[in-house]
PDB file of N, CA and C in Angstrom:
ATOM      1  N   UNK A   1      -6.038 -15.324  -1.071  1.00  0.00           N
ATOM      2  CA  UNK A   1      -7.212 -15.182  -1.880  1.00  0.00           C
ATOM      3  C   UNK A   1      -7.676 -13.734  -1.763  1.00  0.00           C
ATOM      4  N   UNK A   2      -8.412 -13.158  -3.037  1.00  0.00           N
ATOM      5  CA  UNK A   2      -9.113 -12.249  -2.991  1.00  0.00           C
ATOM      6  C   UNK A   2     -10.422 -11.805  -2.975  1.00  0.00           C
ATOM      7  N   UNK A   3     -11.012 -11.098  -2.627  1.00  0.00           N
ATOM      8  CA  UNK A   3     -12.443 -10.992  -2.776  1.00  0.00           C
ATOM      9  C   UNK A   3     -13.010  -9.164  -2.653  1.00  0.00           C
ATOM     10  N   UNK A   4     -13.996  -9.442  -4.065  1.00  0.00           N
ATOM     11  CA  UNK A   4     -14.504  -8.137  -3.976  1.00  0.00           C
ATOM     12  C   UNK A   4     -15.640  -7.566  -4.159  1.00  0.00           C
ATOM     13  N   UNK A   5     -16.150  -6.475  -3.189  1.00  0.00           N
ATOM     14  CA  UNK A   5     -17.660  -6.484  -2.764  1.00  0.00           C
ATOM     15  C   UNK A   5     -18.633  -5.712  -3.497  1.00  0.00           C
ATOM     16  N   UNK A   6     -19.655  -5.768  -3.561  1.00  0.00           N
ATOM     17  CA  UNK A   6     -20.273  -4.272  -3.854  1.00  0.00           C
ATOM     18  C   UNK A   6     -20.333  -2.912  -3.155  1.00  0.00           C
ATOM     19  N   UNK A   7     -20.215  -3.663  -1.907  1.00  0.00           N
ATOM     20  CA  UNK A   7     -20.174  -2.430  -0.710  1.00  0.00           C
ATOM     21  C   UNK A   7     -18.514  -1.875  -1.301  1.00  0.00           C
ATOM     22  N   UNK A   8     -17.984  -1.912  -1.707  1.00  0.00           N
ATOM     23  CA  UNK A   8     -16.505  -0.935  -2.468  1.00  0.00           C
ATOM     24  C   UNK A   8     -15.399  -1.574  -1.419  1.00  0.00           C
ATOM     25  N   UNK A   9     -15.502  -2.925  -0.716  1.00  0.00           N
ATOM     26  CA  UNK A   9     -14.208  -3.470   0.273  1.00  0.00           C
ATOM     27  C   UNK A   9     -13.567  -4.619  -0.643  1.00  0.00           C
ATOM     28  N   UNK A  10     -12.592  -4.840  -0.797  1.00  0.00           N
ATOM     29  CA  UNK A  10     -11.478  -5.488  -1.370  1.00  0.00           C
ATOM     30  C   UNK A  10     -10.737  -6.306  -0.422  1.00  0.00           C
ATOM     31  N   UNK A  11     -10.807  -7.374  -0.016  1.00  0.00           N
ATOM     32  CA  UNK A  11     -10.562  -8.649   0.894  1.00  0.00           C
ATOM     33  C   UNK A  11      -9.611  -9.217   0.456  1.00  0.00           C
ATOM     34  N   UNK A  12      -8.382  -9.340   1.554  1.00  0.00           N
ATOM     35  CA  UNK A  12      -7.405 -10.353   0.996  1.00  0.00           C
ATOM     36  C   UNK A  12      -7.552 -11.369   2.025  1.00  0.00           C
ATOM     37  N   UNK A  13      -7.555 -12.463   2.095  1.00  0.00           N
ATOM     38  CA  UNK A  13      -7.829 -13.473   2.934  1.00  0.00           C
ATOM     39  C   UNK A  13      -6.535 -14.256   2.997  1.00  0.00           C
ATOM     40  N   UNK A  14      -6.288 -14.805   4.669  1.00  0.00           N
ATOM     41  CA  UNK A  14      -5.456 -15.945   4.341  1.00  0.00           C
ATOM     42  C   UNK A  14      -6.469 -17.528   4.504  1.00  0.00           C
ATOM     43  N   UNK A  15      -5.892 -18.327   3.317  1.00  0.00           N
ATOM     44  CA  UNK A  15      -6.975 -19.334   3.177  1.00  0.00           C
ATOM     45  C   UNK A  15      -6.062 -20.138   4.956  1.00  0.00           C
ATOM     46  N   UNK A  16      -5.081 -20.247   4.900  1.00  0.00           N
ATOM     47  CA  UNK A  16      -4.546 -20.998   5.605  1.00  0.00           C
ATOM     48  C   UNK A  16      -5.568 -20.788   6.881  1.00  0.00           C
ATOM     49  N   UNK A  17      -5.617 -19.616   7.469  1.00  0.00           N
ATOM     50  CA  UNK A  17      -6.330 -19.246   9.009  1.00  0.00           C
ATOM     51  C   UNK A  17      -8.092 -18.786   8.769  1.00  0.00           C
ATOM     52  N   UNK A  18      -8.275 -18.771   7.849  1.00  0.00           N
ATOM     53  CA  UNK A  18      -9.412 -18.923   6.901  1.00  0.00           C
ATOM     54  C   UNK A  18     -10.171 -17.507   7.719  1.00  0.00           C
ATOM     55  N   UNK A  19      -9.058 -16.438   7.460  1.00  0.00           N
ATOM     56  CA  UNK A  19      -9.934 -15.244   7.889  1.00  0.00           C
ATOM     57  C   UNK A  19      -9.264 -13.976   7.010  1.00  0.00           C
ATOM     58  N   UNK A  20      -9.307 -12.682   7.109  1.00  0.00           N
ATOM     59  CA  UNK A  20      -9.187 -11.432   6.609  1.00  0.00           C
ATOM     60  C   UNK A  20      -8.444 -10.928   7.142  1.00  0.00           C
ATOM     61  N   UNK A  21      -6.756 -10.994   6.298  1.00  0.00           N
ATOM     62  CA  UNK A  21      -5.461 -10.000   6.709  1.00  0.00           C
ATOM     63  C   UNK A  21      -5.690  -8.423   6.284  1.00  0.00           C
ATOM     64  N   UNK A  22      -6.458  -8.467   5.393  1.00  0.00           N
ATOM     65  CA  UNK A  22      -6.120  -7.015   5.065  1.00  0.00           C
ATOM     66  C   UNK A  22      -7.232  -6.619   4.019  1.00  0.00           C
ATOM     67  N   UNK A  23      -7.770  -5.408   4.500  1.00  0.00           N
ATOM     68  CA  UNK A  23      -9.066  -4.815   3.537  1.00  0.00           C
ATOM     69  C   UNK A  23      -8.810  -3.172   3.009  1.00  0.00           C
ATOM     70  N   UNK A  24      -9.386  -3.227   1.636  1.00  0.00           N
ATOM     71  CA  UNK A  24      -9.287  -1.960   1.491  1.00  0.00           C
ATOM     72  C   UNK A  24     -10.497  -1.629   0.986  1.00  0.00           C
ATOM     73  N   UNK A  25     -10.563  -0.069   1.058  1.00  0.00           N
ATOM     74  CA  UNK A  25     -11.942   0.545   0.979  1.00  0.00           C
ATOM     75  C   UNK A  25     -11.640   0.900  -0.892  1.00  0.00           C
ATOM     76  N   UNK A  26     -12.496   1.219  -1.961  1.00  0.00           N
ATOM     77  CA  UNK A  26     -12.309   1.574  -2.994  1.00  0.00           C
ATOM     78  C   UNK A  26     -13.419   2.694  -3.086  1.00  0.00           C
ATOM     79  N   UNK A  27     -13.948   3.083  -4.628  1.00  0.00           N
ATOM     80  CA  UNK A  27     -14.504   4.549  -5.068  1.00  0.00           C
ATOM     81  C   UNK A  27     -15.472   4.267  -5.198  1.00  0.00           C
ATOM     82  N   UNK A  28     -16.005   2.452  -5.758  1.00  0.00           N
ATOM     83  CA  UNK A  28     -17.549   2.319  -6.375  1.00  0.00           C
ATOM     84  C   UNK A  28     -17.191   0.719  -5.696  1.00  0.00           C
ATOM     85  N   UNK A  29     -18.372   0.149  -6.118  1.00  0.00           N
ATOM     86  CA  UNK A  29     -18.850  -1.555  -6.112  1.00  0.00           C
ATOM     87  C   UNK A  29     -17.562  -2.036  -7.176  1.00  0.00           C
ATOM     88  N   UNK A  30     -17.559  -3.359  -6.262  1.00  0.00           N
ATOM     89  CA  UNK A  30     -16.292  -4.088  -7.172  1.00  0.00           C
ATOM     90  C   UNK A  30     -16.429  -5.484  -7.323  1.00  0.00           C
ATOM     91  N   UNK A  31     -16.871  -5.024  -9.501  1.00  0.00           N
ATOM     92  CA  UNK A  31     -17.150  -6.672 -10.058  1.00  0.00           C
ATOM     93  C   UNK A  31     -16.408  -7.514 -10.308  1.00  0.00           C
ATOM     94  N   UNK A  32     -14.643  -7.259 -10.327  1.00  0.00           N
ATOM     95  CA  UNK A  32     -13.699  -8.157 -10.074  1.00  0.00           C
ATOM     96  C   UNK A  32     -12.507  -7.765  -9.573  1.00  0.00           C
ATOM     97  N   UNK A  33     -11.631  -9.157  -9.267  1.00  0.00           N
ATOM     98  CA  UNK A  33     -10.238  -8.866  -8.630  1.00  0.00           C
ATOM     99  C   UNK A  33      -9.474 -10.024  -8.988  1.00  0.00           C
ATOM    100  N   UNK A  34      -8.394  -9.753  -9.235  1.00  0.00           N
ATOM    101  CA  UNK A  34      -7.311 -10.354  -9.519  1.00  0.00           C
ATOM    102  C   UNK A  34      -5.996 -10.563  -9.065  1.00  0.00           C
ATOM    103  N   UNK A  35      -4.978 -11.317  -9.439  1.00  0.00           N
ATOM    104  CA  UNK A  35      -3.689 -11.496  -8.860  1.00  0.00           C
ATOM    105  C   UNK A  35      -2.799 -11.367 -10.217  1.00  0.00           C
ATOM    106  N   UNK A  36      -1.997 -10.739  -9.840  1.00  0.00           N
ATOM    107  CA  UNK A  36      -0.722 -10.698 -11.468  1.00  0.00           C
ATOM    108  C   UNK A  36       0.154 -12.075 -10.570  1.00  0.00           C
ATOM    109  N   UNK A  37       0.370 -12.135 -12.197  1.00  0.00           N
ATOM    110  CA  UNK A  37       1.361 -13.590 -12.664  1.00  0.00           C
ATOM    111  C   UNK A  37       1.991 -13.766 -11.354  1.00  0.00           C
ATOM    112  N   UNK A  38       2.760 -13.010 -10.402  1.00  0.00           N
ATOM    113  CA  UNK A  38       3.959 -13.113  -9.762  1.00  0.00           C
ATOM    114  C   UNK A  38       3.274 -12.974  -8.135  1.00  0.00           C
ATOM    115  N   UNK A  39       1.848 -13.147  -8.504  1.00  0.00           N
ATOM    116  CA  UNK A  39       1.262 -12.906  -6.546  1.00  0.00           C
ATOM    117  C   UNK A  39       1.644 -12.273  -6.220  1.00  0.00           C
ATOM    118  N   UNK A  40       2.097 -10.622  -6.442  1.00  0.00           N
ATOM    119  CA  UNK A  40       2.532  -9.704  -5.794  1.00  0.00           C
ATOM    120  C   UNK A  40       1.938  -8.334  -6.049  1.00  0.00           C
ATOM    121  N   UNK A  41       0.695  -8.314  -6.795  1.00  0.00           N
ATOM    122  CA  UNK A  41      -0.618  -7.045  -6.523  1.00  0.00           C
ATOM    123  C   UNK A  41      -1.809  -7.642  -6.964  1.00  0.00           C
ATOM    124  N   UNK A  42      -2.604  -7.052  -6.683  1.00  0.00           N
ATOM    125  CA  UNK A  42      -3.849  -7.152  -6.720  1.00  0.00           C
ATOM    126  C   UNK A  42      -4.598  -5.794  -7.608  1.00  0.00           C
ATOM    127  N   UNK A  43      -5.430  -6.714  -9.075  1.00  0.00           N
ATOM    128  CA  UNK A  43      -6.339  -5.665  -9.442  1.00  0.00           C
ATOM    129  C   UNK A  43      -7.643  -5.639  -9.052  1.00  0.00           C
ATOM    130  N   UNK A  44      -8.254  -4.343  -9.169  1.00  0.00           N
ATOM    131  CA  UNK A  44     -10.047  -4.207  -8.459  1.00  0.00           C
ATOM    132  C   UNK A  44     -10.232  -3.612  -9.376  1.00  0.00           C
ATOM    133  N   UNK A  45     -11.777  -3.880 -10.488  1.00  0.00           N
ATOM    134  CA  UNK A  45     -12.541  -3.426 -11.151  1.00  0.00           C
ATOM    135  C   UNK A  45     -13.303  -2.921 -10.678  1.00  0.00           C
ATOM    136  N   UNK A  46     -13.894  -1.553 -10.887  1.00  0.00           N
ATOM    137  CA  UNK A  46     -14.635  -0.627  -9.945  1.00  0.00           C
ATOM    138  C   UNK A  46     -16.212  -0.285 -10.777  1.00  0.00           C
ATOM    139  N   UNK A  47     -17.110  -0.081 -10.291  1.00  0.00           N
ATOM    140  CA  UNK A  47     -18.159   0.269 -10.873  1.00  0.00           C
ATOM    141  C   UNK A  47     -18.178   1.100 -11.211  1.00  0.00           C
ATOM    142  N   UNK A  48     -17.724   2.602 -11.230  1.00  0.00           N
ATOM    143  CA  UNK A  48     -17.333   3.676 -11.552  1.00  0.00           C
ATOM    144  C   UNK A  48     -16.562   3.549 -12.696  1.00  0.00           C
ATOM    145  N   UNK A  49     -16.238   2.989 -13.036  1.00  0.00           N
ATOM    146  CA  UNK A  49     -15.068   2.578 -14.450  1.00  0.00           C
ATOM    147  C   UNK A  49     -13.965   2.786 -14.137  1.00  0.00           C
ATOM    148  N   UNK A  50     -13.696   2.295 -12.874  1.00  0.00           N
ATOM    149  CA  UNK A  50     -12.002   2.713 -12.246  1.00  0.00           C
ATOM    150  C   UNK A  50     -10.792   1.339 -11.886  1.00  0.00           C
ATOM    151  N   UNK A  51      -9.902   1.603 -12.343  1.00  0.00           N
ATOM    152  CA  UNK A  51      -9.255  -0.087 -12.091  1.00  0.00           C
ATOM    153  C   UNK A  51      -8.076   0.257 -11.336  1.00  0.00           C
ATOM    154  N   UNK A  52      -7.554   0.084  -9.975  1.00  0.00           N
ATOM    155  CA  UNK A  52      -7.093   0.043  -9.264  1.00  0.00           C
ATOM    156  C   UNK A  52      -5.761  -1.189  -8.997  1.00  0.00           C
ATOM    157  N   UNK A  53      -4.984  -0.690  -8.815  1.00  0.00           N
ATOM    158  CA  UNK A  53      -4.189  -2.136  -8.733  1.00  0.00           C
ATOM    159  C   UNK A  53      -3.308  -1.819  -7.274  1.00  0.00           C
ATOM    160  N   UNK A  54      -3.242  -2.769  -6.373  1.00  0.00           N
ATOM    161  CA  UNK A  54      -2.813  -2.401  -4.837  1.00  0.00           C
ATOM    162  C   UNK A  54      -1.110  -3.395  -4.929  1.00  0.00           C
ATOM    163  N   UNK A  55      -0.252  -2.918  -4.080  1.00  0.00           N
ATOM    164  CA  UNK A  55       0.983  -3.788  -4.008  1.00  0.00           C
ATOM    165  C   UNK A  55       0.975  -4.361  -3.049  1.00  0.00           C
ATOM    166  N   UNK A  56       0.803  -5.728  -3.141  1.00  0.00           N
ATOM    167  CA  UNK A  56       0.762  -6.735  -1.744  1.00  0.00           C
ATOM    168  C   UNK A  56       2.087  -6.889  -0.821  1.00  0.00           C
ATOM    169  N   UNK A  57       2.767  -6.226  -1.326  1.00  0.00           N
ATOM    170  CA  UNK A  57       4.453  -5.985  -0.996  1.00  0.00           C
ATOM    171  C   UNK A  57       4.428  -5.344   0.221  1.00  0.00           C
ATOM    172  N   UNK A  58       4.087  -4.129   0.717  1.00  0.00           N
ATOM    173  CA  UNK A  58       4.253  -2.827   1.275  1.00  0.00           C
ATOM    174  C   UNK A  58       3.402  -3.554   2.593  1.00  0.00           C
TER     175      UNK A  58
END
């Protein structure tokens, strides 16, 4: 799962252990996030008008 803050942190959660594998910092507040078709990145909509997309791969 994803989750994204105003404070500009981007949360990937595992639901299984129901805690936070991995966070990233972004540029502005972030009003959404997403998963592409294949669960393998993540987009962040930025308040700044910036859209970010991270590779869950790496």
């Amino acid at each position: 799962m994803a989750s994204g803050l105003l404070d500009k942190c981007i949360n990937i959660w595992s639901v299984k252990e129901a805690k936070i594998v991995r966070a990233y910092n972004g540029s502005g507040g972030i009003f959404e996030v997403c998963w592409n078709k294949e669960r393998k990145k993540v987009a962040a909509c930025f308040a700044n008008k910036k859209v970010c997309v991270f590779d869950m791969r790496l």
